[in-house]
Protein backbone atom coordinates (compact mmCIF):
# COMPACT_ATOMS: atom_id res chain seq x y z
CA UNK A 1 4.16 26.77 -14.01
CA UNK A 2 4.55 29.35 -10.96
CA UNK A 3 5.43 28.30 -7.70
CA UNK A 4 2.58 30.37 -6.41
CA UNK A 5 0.10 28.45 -8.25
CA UNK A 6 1.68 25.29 -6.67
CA UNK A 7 1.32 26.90 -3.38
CA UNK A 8 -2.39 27.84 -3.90
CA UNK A 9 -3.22 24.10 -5.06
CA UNK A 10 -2.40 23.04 -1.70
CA UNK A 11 -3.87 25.31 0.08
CA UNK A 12 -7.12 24.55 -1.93
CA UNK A 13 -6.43 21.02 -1.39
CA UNK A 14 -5.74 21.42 2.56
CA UNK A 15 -8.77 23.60 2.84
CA UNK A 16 -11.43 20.73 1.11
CA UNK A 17 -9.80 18.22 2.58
CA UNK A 18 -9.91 19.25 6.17
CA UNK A 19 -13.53 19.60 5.34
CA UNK A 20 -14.23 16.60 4.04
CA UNK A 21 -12.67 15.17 6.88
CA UNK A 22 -14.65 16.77 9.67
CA UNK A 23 -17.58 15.83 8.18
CA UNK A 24 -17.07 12.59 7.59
CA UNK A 25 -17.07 12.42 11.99
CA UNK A 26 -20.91 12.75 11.34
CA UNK A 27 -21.29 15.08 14.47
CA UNK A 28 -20.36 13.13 17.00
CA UNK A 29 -17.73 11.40 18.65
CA UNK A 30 -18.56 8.10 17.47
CA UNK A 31 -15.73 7.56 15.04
CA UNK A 32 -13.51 7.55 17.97
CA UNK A 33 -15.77 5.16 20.87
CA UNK A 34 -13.76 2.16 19.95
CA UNK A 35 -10.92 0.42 18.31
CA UNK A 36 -13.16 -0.85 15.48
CA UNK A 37 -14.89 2.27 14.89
CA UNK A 38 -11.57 4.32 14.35
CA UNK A 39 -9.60 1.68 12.95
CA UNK A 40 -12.18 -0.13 10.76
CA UNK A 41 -15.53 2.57 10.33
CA UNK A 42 -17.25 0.48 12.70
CA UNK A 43 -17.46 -1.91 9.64
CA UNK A 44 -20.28 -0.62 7.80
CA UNK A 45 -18.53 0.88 4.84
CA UNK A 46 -20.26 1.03 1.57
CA UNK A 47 -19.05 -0.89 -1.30
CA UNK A 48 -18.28 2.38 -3.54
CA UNK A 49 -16.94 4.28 -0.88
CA UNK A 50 -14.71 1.40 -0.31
CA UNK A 51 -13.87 0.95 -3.86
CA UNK A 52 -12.68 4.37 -4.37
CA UNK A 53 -10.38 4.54 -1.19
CA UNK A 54 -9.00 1.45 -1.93
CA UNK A 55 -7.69 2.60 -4.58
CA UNK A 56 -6.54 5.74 -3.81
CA UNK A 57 -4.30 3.73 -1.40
CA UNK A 58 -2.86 1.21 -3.42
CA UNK A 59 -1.92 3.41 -6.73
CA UNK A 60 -0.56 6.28 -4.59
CA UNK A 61 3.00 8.17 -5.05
CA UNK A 62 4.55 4.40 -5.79
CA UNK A 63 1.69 4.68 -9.12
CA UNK A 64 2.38 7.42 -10.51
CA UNK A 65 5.37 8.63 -9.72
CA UNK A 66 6.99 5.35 -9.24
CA UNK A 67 5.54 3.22 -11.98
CA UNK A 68 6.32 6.50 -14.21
CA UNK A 69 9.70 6.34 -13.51
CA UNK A 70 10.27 2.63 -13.69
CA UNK A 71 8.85 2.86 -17.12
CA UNK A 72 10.91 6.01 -17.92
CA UNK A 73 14.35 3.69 -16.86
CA UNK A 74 13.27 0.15 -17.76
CA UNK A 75 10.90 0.26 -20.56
CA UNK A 76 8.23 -1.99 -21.22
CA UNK A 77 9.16 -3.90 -18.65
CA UNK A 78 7.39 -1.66 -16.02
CA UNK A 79 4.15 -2.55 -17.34
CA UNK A 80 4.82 -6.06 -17.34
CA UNK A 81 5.67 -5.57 -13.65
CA UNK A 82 2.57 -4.07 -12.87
CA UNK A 83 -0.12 -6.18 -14.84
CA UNK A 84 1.38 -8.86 -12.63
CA UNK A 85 0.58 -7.13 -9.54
CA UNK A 86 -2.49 -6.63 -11.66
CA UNK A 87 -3.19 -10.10 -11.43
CA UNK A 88 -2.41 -10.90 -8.29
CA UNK A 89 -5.34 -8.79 -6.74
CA UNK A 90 -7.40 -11.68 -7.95
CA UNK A 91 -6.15 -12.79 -4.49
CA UNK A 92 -8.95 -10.38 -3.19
CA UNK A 93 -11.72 -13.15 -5.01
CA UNK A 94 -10.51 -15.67 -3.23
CA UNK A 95 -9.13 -14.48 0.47
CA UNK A 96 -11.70 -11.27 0.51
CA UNK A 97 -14.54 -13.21 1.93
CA UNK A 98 -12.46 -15.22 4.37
CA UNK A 99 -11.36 -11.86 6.03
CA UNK A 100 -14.37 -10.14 6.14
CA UNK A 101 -16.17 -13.39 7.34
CA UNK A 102 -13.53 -13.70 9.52
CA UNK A 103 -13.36 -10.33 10.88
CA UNK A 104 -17.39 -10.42 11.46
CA UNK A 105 -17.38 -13.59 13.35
CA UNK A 106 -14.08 -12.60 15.35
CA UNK A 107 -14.36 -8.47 16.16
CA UNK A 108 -10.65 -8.72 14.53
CA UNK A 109 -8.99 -5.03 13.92
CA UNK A 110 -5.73 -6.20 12.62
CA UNK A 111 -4.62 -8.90 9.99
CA UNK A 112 -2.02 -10.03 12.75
CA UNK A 113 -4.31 -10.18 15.12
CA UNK A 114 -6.38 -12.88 13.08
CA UNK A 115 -3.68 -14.99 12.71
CA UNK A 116 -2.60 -15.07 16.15
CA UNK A 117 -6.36 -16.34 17.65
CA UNK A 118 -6.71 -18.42 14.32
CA UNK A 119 -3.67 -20.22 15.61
CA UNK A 120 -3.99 -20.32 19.07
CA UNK A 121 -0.73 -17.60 20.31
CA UNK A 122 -0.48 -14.59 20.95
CA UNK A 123 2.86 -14.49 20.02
CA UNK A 124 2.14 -15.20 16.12
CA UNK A 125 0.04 -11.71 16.55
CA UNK A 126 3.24 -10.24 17.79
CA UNK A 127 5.59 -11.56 15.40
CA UNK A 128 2.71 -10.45 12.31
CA UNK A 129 2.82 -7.32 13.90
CA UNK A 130 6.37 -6.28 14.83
CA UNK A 131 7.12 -7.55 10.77
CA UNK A 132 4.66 -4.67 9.82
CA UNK A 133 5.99 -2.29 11.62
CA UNK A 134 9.83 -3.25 10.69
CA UNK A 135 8.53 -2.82 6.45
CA UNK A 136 5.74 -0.89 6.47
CA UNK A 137 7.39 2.37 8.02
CA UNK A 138 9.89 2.13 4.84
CA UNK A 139 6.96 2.33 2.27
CA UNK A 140 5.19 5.28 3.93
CA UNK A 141 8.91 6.77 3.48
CA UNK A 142 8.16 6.21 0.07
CA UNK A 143 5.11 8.14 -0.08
CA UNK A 144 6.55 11.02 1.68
CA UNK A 145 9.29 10.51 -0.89
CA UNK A 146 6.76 10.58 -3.35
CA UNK A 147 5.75 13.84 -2.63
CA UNK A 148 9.16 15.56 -2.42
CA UNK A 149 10.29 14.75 -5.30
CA UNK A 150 6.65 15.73 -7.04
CA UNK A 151 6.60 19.24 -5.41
CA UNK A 152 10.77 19.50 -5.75
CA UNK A 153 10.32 18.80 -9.38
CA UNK A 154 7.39 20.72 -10.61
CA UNK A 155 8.57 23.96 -8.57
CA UNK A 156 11.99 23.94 -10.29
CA UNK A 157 13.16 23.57 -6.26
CA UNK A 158 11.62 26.44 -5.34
CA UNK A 159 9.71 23.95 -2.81
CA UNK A 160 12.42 21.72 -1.46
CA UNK A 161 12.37 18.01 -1.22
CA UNK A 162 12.68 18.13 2.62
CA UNK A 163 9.84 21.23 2.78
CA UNK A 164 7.60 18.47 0.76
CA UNK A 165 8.14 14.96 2.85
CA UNK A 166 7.27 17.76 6.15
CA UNK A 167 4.39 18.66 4.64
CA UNK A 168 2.82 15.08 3.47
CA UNK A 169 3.98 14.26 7.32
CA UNK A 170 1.93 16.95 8.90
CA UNK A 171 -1.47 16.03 6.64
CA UNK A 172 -1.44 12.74 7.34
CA UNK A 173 -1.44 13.05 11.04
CA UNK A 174 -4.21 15.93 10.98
CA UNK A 175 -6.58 13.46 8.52
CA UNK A 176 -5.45 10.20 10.81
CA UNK A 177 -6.42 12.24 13.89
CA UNK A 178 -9.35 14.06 12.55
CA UNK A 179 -12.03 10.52 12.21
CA UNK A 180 -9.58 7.88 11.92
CA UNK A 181 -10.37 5.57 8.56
CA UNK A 182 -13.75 7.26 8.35
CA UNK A 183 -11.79 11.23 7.77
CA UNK A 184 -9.34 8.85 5.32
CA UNK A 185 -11.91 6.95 3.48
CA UNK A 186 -13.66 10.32 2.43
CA UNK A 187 -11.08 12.37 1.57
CA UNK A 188 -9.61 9.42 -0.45
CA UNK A 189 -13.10 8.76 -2.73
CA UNK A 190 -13.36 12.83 -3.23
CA UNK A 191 -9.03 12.83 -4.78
CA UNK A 192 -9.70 9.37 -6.61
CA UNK A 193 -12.33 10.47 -8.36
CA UNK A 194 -10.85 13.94 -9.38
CA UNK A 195 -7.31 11.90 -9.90
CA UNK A 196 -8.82 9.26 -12.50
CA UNK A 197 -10.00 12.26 -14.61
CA UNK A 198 -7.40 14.45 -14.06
CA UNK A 199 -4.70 12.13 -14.94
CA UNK A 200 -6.39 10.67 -17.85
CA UNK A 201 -6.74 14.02 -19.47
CA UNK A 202 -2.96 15.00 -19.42
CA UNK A 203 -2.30 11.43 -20.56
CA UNK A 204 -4.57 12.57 -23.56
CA UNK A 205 -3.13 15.74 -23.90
CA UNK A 206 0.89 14.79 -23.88
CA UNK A 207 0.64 11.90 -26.40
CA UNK A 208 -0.91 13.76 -28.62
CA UNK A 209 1.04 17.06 -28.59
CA UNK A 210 3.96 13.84 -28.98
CA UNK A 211 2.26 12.92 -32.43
CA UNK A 212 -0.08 10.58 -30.86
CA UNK A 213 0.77 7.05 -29.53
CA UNK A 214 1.67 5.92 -33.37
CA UNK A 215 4.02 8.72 -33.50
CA UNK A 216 5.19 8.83 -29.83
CA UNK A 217 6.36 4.77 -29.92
CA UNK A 218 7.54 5.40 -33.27
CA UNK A 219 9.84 8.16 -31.83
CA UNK A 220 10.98 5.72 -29.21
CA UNK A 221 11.39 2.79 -31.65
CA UNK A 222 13.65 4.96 -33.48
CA UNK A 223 15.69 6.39 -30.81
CA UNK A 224 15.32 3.79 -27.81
CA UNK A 225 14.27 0.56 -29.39
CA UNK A 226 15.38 -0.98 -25.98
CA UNK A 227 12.62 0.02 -24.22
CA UNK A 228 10.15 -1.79 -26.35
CA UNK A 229 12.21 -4.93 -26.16
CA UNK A 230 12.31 -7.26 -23.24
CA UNK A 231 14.30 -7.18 -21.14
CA UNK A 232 15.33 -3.74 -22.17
CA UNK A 233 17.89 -1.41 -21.35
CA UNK A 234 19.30 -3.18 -18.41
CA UNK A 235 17.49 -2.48 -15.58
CA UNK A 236 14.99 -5.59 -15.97
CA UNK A 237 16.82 -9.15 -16.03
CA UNK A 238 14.43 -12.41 -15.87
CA UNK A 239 15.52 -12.33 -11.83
CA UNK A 240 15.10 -8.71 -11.36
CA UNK A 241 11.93 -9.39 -12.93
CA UNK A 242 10.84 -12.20 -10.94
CA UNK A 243 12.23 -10.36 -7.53
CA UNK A 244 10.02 -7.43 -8.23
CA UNK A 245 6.81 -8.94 -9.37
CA UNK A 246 6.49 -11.81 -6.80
CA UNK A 247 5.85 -9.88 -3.92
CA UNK A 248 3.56 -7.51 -5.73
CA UNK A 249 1.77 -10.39 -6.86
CA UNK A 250 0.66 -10.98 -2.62
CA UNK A 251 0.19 -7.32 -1.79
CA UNK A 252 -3.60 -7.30 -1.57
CA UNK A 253 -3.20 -10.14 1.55
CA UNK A 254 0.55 -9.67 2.69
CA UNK A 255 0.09 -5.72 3.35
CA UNK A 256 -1.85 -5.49 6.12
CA UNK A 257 -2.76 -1.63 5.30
CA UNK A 258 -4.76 -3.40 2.31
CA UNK A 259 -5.83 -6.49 3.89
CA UNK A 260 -7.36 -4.54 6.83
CA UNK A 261 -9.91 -2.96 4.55
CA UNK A 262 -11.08 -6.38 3.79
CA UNK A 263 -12.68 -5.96 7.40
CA UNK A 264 -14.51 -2.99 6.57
CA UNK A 265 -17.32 -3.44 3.94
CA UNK A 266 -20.77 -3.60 5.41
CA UNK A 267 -21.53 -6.79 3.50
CA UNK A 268 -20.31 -9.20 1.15
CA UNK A 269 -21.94 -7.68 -1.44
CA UNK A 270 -20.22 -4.35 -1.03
CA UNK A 271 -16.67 -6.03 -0.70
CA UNK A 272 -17.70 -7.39 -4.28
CA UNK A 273 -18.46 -4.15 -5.58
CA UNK A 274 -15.41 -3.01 -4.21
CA UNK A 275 -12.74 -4.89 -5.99
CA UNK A 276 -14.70 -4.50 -9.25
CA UNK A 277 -14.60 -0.69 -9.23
CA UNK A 278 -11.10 -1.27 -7.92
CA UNK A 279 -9.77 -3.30 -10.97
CA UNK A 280 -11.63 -0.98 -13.31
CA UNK A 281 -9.64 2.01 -11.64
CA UNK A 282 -6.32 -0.10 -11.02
CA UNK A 283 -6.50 -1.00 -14.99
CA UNK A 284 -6.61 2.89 -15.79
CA UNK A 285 -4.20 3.89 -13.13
CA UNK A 286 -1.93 1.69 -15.14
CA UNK A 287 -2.15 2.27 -18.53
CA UNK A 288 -1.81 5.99 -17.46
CA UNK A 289 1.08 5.88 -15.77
CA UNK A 290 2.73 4.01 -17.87
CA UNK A 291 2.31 6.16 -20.89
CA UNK A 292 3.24 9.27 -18.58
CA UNK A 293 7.13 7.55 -18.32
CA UNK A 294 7.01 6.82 -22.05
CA UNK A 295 5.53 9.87 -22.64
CA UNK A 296 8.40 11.99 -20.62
CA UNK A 297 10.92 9.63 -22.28
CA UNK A 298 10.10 11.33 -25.75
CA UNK A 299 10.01 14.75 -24.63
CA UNK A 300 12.74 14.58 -21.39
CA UNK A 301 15.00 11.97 -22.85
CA UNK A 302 18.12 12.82 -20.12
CA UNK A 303 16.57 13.40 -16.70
CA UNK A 304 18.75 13.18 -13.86
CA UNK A 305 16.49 10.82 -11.92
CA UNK A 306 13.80 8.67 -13.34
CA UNK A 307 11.54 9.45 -10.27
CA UNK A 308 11.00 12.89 -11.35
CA UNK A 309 9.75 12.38 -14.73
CA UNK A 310 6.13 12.81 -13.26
CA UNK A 311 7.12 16.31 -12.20
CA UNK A 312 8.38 17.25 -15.04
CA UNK A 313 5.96 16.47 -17.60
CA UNK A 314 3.68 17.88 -15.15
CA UNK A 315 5.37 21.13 -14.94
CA UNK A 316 6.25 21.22 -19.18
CA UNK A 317 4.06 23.02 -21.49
CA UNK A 318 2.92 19.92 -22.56
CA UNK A 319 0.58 20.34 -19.36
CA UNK A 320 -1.82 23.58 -19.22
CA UNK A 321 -0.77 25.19 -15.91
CA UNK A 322 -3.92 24.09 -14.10
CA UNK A 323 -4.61 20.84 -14.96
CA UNK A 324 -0.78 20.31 -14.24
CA UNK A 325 -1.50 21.66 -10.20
CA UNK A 326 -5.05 19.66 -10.37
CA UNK A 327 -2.86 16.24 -11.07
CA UNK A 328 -0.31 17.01 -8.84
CA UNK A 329 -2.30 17.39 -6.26
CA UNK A 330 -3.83 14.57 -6.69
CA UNK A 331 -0.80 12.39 -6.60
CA UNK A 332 -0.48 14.22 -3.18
CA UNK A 333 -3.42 13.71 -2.19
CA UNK A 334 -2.95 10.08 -3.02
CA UNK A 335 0.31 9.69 -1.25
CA UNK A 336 -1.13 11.05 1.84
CA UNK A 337 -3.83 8.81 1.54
CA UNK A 338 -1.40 5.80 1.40
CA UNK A 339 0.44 7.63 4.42
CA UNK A 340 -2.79 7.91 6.63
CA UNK A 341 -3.48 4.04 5.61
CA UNK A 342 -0.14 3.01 7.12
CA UNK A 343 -0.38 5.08 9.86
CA UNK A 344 -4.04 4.25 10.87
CA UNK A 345 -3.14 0.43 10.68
CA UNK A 346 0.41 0.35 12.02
CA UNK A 347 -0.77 2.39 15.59
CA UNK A 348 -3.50 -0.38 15.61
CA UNK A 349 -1.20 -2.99 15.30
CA UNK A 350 0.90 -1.51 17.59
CA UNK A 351 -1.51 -1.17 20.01
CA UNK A 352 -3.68 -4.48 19.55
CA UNK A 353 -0.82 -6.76 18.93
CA UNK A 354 2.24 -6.07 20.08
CA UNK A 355 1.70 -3.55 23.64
CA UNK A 356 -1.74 -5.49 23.84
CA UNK A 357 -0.39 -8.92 24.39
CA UNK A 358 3.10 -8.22 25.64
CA UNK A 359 1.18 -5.97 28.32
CA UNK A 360 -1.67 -8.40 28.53
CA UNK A 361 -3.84 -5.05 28.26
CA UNK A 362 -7.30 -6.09 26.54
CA UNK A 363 -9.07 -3.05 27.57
CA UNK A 364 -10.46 -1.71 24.65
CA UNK A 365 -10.54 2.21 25.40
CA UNK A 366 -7.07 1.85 26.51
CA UNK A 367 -5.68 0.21 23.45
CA UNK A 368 -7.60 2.70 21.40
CA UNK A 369 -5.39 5.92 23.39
CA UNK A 370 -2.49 3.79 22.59
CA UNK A 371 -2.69 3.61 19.02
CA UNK A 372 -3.48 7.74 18.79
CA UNK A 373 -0.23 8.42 20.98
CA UNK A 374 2.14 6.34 18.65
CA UNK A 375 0.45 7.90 15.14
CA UNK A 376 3.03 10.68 15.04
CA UNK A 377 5.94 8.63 16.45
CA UNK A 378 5.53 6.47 13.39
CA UNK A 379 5.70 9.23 11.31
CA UNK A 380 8.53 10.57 12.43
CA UNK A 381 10.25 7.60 12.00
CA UNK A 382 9.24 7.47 8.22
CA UNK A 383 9.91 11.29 7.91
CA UNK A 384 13.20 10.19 9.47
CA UNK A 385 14.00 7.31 6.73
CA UNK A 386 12.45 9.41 3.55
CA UNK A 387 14.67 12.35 4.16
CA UNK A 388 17.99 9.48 3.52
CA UNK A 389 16.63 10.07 -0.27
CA UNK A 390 17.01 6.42 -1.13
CA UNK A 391 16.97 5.09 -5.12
CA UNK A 392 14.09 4.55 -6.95
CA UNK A 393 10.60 4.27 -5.50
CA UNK A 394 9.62 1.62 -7.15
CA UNK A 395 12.79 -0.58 -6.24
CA UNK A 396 11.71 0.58 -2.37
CA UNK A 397 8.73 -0.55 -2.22
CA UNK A 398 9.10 -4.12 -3.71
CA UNK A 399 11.74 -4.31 -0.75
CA UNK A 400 9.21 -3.46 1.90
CA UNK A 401 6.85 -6.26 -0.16
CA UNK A 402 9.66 -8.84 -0.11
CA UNK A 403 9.88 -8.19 3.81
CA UNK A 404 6.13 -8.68 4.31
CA UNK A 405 5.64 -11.64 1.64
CA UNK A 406 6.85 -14.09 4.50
CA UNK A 407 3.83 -13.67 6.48
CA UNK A 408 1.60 -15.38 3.00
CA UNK A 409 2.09 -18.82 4.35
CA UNK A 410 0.51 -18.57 7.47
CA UNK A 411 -1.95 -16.82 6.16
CA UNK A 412 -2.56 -19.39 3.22
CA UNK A 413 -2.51 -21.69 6.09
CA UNK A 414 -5.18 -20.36 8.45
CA UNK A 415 -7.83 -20.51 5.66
CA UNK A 416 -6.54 -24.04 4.18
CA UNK A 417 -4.47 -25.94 6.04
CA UNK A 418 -5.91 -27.52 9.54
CA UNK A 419 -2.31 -28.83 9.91
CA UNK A 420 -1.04 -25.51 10.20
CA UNK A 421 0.82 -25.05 14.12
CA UNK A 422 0.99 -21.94 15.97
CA UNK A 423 4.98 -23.11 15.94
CA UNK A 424 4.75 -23.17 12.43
CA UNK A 425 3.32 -19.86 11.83
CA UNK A 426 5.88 -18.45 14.20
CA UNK A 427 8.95 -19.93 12.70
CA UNK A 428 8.46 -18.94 9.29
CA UNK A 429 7.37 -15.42 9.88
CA UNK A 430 10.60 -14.63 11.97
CA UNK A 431 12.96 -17.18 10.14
CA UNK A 432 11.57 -15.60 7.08
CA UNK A 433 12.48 -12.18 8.20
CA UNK A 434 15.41 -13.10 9.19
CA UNK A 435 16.50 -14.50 5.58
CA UNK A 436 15.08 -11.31 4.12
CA UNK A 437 17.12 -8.75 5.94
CA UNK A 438 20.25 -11.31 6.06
CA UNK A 439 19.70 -10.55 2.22
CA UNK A 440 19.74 -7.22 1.80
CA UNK A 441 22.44 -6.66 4.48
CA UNK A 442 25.05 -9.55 2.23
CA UNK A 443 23.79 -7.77 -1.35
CA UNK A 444 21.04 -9.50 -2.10
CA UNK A 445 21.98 -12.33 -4.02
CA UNK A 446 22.17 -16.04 -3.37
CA UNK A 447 22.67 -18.58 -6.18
CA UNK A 448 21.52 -15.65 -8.83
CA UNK A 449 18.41 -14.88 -6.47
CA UNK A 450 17.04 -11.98 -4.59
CA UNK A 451 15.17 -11.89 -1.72
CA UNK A 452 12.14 -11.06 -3.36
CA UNK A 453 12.39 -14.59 -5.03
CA UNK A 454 13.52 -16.53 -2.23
CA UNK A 455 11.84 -14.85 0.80
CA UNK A 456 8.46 -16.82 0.24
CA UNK A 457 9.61 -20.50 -0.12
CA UNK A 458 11.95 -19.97 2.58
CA UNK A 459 8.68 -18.86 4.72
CA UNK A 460 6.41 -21.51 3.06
CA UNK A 461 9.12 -24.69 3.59
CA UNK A 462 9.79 -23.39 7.63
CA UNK A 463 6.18 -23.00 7.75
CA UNK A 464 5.18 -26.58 6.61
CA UNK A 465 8.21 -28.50 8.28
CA UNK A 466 7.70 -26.98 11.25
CA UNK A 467 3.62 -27.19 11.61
CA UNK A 468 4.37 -30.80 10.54
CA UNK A 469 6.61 -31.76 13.61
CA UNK A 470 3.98 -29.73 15.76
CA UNK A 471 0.74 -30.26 16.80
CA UNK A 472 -1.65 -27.32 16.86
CA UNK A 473 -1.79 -25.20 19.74
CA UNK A 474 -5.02 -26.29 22.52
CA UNK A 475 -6.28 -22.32 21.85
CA UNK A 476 -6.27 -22.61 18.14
CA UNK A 477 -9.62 -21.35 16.45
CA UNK A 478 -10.83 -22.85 12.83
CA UNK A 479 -14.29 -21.55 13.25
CA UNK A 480 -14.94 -19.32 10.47
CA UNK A 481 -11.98 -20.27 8.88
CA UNK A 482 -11.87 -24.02 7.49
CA UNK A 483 -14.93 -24.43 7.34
CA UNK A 484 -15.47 -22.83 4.18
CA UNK A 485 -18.65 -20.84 4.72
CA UNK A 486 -17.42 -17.51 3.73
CA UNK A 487 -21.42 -16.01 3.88
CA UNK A 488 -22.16 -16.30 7.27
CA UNK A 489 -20.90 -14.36 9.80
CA UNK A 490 -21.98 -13.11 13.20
CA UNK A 491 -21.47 -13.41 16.98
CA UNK A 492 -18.54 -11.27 19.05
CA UNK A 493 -15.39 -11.78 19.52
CA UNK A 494 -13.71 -14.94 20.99
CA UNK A 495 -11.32 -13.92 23.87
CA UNK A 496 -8.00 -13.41 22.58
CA UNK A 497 -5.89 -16.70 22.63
CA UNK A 498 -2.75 -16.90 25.51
């Protein structure tokens, strides 16, 4: 494969895209009249529309580059990490309606801004929010990483890793700034669908040049029976296991670039068409990129890294040369989609939560200006952390989950527990932060533990304790939240609690 052709599938892929994007403003300026309209679509997003960009952000350069690599290093294992995830978006089921009723009844924007008027302080919103900002900017360094070693890898270096992370940076401002989630939303439904097919096909098309899956396991039951064993080679242990899975088990609520969307669907019926398309294309996504890191296992048995396995059965002649650029741009395409995700819902929590009630600003406009001037700061910062080239993507990105897992508590709470304190909340996001990076700053490892295994009960028993020698907070709002009625939803916004 020739750089040039490389080149000319992102151009392409800049060209439609911008396209896409512009359009998607409808021709007019109402994508950008308010915080919920740039932020959130104004609300009335369709359940397929929804569907496909939801997934485009979840199984981005973590999906298939990441899980691809994991699989390439640990085997079986990988799979076993992500059916778990898998599972957990069952979450959606159960916390999906909450949100969006929520939201609806409430005018929320942000996940952390829920929590802080369900419990009655502004400072839980700041806390939620500051904790998203301190893990979230980490993952989008993933994407960006994502891409650099994707474009690195399939050019032979021609395009350098730094050249690629600059280049995912620049996109995902232009999209962010183009319509805000509307620009996103639309160019992430046009790359998932082209993505599912694409990738499919050189699935198809490596296993059997390998002899077919009978003959491709076969080869690596002969040669690496390891990696059809659990726990494998080495790089999966039960408490590896258990660190990596449990906070991917709580993405869909505990990210808040995920859990935001929940506010977005038009109706309930759309957020339920949603996560069924979702788990159809999150089921494929899987099995796909899974067989891509057994699949370069076979044929690239001693790469250097495991993260650029992707790239290089991408770039082999395993892969005609087109359908090779139409797949990797579509990993870049989702990547920047993840990137634009982040971006859209960090600035908003930025501005909402954190400058809107430590500045006591409420105006609406103002917040909204806010949250456009910080987009490319954020990036920066995440430019800034993806060109330190950290290990493996997929190890990255559990440790940005493991950070965020400690606000699932309080959330749990606000939709089940009346007992649940403003104090409470508070304590167990910070202390639970706290006991997180303490973690990864002393090794990670406390009585055989990680932090992704401890981080949650730590948050869950400071959580309880503390709501239990508390008494909720006089502003503290259970409308719409305990009272189980998940279907009806109307009215504006309460007035944000002090």
């Amino acid at each position: 494969m020739t750089t040039s052709l490389v080149i000319w599938g992102i151009v392409v892929y800049i060209l439609l895209s911008c396209i896409v994007a512009w359009l998607s403003r409808g021709g007019s300026d109402k994508a950008s009249s308010s915080m919920s309209e740039y932020f959130l679509g104004g609300r009335g997003m369709g359940g397929i529309l929804s569907a496909l960009s939801y997934s485009a952000t979840t199984y981005s350069a973590f999906m298939m580059v990441g899980l691809a690599g994991l699989t390439y290093k640990g085997g079986v294992g990988a799979l076993g990490f992500e059916i778990v995830y898998f599972a957990g978006v069952s979450l959606v089921a159960i916390f999906g309606p909450r949100f969006w009723a929520a939201g609806k009844r409430h005018g929320y924007v942000t996940p952390s801004e829920m929590l802080g008027h369900r419990y009655g302080s502004r400072w839980v919103a700041v806390a939620a929010g500051i904790t998203s900002l301190v893990f979230l900017i980490p993952y989008s360094a993933v994407q960006l990483s994502g891409v650099g070693y994707l474009l690195s890898g399939m050019t032979g270096g021609a395009i350098s890793f730094s050249t690629g992370i600059i280049v995912a940076t620049v996109l995902a401002i232009v999209f962010s700034y183009i319509a805000g989630i509307r620009s996103v939303m639309w160019t992430d439904s046009l790359q998932a669908l082209v993505m599912i097919v694409a990738s499919v096909a050189v699935g198809v098309l490596v296993v059997s040049e390998l002899g077919g899956f009978t003959g491709m396991f076969g080869t690596i039951a002969e040669t690496r029976p390891e990696m059809l064993q659990v726990p494998g080679p080495g790089l999966f242990s039960f408490t590896t296991f258990l660190g990596l899975t449990l906070p991917w088990f709580f993405f869909s609520i505990s990210n808040p670039q995920v859990s935001q969307r929940l506010f977005m669907p038009a109706s309930l019926g759309a957020l339920k068409r949603m996560l069924l398309i979702f788990l159809c294309f999150g089921l494929v996504y899987t099995l796909v990129s899974v067989t891509w890191g057994f699949s370069a296992l076979v044929a690239f048995p001693d790469l250097e890294r495991a993260d650029l396995a992707t790239a290089t059965l991408l770039s082999s002649d395993y892969v005609p040369p087109l359908l090779g650029v139409v797949v990797m741009v579509g990993i870049l395409a989702a990547a920047v989609s993840t990137i634009d995700s982040i971006l859209l819902t960090l600035s908003s929590v930025f501005a909402r939560d954190v400058y809107g009630n430590l500045a006591s600003d409420t105006d609406d406009a103002h917040q909204l200006k806010v949250g456009k001037i910080v987009i490319p700061v954020i990036s920066v910062l995440a430019l800034v952390f993806a060109a330190m080239e950290f290990s493996m993507i997929a190890i990255l990105s559990v440790a940005a989950s493991a950070g965020l897992i400690v606000a699932v508590p309080a959330i749990i709470g606000a939709f089940f527990w009346n007992r649940g304190t403003a104090a409470g909340a508070l304590v167990s996001i910070l202390g639970g932060v706290a006991f997180v990076i303490w973690m990864y700053l002393s090794g990670n490892s406390l009585m055989g533990l990680n932090a992704g295994v401890l981080g949650l009960p730590v948050s869950a028993i400071l959580f309880v304790a503390v709501s239990l020698a508390t008494r909720p907070a006089a502003g503290a709002v259970t409308e719409g939240f305990l009272d189980g009625d998940a279907g009806q939803a109307g009215g504006v916004r309460a007035s944000p609690a002090e």
